[in-house]
PDB file of N, CA and C in Angstrom:
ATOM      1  N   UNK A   1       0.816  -1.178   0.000  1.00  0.00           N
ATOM      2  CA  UNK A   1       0.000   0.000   0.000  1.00  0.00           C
ATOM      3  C   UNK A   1       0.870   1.256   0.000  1.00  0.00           C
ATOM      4  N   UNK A   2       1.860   1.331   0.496  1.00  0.00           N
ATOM      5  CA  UNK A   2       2.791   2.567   1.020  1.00  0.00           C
ATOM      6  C   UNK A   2       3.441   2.950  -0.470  1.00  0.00           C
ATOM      7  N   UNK A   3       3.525   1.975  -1.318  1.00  0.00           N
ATOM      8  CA  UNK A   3       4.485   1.958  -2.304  1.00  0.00           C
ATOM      9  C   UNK A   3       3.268   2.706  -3.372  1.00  0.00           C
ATOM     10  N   UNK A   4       2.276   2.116  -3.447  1.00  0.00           N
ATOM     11  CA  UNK A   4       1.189   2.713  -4.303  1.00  0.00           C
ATOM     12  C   UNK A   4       1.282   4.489  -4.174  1.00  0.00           C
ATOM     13  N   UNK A   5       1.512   4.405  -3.101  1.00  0.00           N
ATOM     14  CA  UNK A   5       0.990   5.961  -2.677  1.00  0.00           C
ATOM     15  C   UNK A   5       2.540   7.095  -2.862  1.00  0.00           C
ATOM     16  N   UNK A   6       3.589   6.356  -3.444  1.00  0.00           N
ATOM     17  CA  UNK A   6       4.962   6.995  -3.909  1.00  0.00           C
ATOM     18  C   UNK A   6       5.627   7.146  -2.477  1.00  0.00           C
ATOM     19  N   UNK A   7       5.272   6.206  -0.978  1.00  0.00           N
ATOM     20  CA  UNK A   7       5.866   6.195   0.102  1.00  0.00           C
ATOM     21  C   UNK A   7       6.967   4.904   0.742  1.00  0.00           C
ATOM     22  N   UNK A   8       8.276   5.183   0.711  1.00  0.00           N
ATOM     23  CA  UNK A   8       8.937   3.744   1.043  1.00  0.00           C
ATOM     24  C   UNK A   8       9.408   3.626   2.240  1.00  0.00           C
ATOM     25  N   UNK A   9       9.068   2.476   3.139  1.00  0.00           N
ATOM     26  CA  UNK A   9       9.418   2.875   4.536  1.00  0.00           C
ATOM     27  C   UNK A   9      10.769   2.330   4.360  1.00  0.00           C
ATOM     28  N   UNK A  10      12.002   3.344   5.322  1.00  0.00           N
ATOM     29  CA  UNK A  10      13.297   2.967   5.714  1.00  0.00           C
ATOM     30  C   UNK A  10      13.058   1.992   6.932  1.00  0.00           C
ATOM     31  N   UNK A  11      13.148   0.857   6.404  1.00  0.00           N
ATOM     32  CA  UNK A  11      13.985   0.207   7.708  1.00  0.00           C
ATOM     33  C   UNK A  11      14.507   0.262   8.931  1.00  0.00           C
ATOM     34  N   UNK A  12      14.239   1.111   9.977  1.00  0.00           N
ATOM     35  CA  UNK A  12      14.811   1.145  10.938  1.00  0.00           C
ATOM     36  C   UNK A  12      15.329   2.627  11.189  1.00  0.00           C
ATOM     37  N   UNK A  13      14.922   3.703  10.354  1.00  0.00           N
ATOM     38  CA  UNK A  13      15.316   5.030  10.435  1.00  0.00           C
ATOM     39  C   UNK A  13      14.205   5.523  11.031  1.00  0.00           C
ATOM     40  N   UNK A  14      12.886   4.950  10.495  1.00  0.00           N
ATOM     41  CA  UNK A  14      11.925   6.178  11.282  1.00  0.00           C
ATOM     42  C   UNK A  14      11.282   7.006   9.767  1.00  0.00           C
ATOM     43  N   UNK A  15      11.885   6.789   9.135  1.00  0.00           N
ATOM     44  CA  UNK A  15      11.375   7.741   7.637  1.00  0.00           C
ATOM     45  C   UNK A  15      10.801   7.082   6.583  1.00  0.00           C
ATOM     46  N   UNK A  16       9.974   7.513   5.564  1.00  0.00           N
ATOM     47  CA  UNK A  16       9.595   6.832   4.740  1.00  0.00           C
ATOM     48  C   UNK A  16      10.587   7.706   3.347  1.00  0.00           C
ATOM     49  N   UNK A  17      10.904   7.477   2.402  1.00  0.00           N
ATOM     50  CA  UNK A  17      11.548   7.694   1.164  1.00  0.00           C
ATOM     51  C   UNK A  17      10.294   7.836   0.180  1.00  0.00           C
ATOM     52  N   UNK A  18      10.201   9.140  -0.271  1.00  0.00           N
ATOM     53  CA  UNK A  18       9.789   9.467  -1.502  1.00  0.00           C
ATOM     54  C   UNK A  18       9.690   9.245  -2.786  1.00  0.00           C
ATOM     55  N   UNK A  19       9.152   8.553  -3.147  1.00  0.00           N
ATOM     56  CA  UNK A  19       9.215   8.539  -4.696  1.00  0.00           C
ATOM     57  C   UNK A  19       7.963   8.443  -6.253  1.00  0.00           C
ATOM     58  N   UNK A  20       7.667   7.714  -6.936  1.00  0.00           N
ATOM     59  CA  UNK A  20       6.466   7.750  -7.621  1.00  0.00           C
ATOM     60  C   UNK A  20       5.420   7.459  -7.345  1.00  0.00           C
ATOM     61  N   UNK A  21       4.466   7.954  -6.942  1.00  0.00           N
ATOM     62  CA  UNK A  21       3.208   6.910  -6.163  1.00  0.00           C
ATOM     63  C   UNK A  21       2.629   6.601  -8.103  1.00  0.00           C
ATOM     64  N   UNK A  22       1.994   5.359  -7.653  1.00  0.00           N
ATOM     65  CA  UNK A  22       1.051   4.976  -8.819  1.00  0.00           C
ATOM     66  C   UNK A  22      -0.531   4.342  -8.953  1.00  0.00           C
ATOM     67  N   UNK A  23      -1.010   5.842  -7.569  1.00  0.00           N
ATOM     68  CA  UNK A  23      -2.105   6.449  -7.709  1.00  0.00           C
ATOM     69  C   UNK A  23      -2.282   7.671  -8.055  1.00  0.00           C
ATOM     70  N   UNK A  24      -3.600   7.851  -8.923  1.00  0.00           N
ATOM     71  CA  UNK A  24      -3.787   9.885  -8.588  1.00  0.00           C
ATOM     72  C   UNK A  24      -4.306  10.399  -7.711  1.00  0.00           C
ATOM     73  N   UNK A  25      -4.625   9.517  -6.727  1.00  0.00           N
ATOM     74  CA  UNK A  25      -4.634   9.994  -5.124  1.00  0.00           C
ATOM     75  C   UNK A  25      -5.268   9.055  -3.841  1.00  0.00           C
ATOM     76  N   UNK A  26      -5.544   9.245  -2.927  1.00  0.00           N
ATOM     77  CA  UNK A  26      -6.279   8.431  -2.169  1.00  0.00           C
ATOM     78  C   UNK A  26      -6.424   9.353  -0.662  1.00  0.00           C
ATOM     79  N   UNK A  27      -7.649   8.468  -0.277  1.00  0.00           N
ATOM     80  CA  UNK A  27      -7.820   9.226   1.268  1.00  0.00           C
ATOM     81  C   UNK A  27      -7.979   7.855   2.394  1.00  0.00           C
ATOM     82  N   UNK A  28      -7.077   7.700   3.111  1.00  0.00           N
ATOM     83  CA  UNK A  28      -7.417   6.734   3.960  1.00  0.00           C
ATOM     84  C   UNK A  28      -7.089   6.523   5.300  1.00  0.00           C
ATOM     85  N   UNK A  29      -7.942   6.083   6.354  1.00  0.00           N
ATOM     86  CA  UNK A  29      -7.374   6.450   7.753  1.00  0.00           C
ATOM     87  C   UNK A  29      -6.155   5.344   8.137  1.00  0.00           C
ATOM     88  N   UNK A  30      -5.613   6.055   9.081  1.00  0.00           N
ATOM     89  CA  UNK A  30      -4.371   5.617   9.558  1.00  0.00           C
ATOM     90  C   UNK A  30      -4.600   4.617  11.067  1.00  0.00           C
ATOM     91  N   UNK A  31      -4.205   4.105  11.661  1.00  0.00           N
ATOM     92  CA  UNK A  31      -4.406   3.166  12.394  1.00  0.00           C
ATOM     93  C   UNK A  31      -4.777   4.261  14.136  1.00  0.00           C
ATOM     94  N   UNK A  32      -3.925   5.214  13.822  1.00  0.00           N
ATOM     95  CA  UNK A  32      -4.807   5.591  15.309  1.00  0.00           C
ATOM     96  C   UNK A  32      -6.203   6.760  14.744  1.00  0.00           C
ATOM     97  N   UNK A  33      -6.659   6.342  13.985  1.00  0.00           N
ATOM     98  CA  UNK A  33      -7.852   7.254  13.655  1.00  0.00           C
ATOM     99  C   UNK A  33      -7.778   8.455  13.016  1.00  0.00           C
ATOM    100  N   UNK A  34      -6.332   9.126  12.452  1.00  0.00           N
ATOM    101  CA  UNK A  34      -6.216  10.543  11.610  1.00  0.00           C
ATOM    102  C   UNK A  34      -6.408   9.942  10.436  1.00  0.00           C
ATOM    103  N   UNK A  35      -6.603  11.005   9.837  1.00  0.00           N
ATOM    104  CA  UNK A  35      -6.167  11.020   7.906  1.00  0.00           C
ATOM    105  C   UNK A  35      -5.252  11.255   7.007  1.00  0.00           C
ATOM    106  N   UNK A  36      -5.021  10.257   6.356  1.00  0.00           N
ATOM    107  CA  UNK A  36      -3.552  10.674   5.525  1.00  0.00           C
ATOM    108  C   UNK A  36      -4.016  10.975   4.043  1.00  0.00           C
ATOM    109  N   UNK A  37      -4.341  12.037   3.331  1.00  0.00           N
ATOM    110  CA  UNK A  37      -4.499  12.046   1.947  1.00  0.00           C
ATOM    111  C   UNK A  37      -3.146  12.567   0.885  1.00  0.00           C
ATOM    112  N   UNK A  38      -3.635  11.884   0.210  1.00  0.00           N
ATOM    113  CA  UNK A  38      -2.578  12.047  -1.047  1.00  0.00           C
ATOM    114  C   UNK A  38      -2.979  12.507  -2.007  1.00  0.00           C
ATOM    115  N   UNK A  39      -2.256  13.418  -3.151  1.00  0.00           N
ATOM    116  CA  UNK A  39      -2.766  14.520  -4.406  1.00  0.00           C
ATOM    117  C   UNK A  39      -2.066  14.345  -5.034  1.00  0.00           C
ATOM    118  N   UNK A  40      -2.286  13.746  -6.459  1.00  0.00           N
ATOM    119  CA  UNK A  40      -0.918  14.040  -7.726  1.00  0.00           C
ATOM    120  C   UNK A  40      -1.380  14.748  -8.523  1.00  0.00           C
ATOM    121  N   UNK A  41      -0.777  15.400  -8.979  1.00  0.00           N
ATOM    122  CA  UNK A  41      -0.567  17.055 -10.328  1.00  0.00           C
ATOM    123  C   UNK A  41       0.039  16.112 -11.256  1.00  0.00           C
ATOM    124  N   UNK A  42      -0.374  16.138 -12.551  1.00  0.00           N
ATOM    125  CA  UNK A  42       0.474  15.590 -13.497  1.00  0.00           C
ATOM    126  C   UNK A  42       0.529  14.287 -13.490  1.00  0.00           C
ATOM    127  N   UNK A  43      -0.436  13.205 -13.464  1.00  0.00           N
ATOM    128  CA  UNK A  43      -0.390  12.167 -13.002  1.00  0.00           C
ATOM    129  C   UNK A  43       0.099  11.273 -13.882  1.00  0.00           C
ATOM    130  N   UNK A  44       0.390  11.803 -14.990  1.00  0.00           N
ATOM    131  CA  UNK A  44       0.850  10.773 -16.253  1.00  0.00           C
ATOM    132  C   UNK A  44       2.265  11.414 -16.479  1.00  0.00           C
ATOM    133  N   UNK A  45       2.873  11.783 -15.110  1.00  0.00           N
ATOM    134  CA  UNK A  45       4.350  12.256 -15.435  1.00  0.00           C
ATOM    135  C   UNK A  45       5.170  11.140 -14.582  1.00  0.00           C
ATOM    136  N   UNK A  46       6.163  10.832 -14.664  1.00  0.00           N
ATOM    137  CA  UNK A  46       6.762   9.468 -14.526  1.00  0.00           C
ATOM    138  C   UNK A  46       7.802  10.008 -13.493  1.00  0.00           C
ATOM    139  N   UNK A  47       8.398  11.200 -13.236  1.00  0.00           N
ATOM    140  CA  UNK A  47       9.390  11.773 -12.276  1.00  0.00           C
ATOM    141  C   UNK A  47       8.896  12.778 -11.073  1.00  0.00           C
ATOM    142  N   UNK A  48       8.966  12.664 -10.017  1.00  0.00           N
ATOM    143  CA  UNK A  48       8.360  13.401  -8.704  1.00  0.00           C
ATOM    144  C   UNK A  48       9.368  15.012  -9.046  1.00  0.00           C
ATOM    145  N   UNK A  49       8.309  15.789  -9.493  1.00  0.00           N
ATOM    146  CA  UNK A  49       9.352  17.226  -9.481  1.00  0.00           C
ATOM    147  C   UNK A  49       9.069  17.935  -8.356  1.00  0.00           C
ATOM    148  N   UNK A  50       8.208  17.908  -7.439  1.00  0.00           N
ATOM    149  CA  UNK A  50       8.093  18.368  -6.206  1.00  0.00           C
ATOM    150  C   UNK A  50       7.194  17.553  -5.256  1.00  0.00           C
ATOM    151  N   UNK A  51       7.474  17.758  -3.606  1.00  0.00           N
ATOM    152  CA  UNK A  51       6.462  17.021  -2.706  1.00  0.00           C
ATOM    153  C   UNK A  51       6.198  18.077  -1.625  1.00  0.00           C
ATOM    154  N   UNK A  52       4.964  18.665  -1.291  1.00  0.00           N
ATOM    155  CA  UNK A  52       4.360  19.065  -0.495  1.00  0.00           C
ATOM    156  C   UNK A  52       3.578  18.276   1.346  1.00  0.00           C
ATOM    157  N   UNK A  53       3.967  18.364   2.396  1.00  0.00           N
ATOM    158  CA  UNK A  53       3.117  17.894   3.145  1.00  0.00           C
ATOM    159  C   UNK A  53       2.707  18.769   3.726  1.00  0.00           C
ATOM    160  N   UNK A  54       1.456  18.703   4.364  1.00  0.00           N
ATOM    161  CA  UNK A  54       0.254  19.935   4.475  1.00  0.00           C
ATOM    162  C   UNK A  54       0.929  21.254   4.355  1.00  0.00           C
ATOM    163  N   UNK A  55       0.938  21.853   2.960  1.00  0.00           N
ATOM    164  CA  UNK A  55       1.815  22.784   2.534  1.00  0.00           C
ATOM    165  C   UNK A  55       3.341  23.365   2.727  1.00  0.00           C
ATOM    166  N   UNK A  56       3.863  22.192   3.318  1.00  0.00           N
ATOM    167  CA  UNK A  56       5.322  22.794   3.507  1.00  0.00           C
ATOM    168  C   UNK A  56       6.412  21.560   2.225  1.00  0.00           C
ATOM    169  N   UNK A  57       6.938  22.464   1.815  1.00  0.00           N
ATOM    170  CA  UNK A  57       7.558  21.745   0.981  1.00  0.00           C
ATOM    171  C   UNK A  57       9.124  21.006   1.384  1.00  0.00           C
ATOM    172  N   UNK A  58       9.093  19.820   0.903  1.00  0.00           N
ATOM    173  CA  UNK A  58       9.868  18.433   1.337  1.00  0.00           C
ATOM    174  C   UNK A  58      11.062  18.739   0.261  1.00  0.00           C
ATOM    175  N   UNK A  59      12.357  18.780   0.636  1.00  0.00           N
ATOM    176  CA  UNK A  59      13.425  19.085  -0.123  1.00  0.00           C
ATOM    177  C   UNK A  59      13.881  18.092  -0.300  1.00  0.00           C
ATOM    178  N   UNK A  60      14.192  17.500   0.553  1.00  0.00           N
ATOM    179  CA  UNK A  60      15.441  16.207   0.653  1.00  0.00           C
ATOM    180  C   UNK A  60      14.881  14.631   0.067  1.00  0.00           C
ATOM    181  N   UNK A  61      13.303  14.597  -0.199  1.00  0.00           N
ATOM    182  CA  UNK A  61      12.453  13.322  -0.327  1.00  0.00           C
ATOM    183  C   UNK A  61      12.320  12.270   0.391  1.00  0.00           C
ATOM    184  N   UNK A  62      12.169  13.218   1.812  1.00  0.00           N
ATOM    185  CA  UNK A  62      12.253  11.844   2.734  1.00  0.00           C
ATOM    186  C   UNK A  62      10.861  12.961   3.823  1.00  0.00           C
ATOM    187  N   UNK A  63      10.718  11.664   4.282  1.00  0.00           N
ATOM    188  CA  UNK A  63       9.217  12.457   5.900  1.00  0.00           C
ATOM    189  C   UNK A  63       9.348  11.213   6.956  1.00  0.00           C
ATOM    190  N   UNK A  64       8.935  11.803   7.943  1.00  0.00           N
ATOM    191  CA  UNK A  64       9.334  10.951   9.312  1.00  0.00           C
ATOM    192  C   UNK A  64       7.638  10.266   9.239  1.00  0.00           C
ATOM    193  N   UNK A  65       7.948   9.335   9.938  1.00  0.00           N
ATOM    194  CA  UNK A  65       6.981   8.222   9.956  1.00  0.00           C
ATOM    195  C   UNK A  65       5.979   9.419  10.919  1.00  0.00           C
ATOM    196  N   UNK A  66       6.237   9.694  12.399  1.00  0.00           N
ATOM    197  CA  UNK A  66       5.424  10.221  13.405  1.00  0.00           C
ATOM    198  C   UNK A  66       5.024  11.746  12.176  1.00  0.00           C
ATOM    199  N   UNK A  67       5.591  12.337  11.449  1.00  0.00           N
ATOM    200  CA  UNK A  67       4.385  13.376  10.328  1.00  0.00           C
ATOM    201  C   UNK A  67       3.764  12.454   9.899  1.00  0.00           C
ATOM    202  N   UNK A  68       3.891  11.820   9.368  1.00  0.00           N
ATOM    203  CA  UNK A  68       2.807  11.146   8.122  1.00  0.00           C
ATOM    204  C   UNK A  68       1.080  10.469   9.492  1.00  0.00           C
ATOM    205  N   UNK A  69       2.077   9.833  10.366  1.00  0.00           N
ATOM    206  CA  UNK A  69       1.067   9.548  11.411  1.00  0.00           C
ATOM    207  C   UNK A  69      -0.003  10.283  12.395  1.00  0.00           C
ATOM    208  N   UNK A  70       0.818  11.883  11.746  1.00  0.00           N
ATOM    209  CA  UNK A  70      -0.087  12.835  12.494  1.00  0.00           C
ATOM    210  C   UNK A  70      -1.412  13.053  11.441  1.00  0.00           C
ATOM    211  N   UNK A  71      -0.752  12.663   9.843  1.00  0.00           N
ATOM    212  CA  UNK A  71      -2.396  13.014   9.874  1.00  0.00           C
ATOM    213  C   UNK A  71      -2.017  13.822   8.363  1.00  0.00           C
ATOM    214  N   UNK A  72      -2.829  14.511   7.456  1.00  0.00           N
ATOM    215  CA  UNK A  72      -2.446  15.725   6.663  1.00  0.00           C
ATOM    216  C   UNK A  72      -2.609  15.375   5.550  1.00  0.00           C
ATOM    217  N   UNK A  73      -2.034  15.983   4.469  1.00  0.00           N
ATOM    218  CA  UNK A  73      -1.999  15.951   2.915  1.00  0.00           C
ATOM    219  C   UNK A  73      -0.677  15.838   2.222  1.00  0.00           C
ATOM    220  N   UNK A  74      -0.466  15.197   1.568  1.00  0.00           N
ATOM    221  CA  UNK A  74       0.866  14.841   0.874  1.00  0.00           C
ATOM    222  C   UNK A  74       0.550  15.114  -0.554  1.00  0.00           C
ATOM    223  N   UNK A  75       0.861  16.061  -1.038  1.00  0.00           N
ATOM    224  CA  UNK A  75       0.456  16.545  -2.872  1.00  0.00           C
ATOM    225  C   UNK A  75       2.210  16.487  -3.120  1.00  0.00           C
ATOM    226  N   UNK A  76       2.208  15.556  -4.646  1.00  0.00           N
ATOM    227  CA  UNK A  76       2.995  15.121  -5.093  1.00  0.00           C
ATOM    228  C   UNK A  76       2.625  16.293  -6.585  1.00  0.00           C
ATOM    229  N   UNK A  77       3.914  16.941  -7.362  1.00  0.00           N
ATOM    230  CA  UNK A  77       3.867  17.144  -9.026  1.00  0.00           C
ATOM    231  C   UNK A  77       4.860  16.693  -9.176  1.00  0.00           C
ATOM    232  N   UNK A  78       4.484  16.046 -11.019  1.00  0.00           N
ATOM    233  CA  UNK A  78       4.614  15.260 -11.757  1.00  0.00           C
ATOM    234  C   UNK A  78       5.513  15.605 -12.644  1.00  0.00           C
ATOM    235  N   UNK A  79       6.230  15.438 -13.448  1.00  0.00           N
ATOM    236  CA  UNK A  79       6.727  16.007 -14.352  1.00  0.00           C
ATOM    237  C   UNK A  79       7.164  14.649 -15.520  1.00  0.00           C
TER     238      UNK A  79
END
């Protein structure tokens, strides 16, 4: 599921790794009851040219497991 959504969990870091999701989006709850939604721009573009989580923009292509678990919006463009 994580991989669908362009999210790869690290192993033992705590982070998930960024990359293509291959949905154009989804909304689904998370195990303690928040929401995690996802947005792609450009959905027939094959390279992640930017990642947003609830409007702050992700430089490095990585997010900590405890953000994603808080809850929010992850908008991915496409290029």
């Amino acid at each position: 599921m994580w991989n669908a959504l362009g999210l790869f969990p690290a192993s033992g870091t705590g982070e998930f790794l960024i990359g293509a999701p291959c949905v154009k989006g989804a909304v689904f709850k998370l195990s303690n009851g928040k929401t995690l939604e996802t947005e792609v721009g450009n959905a027939g573009g094959v390279y992640v040219k930017s990642v947003e989580f609830n409007g702050e923009k992700i430089d490095n292509y990585r997010i900590s497991v405890e953000k994603i678990m808080n809850g929010g919006k992850l908008v991915f463009e496409m290029q």
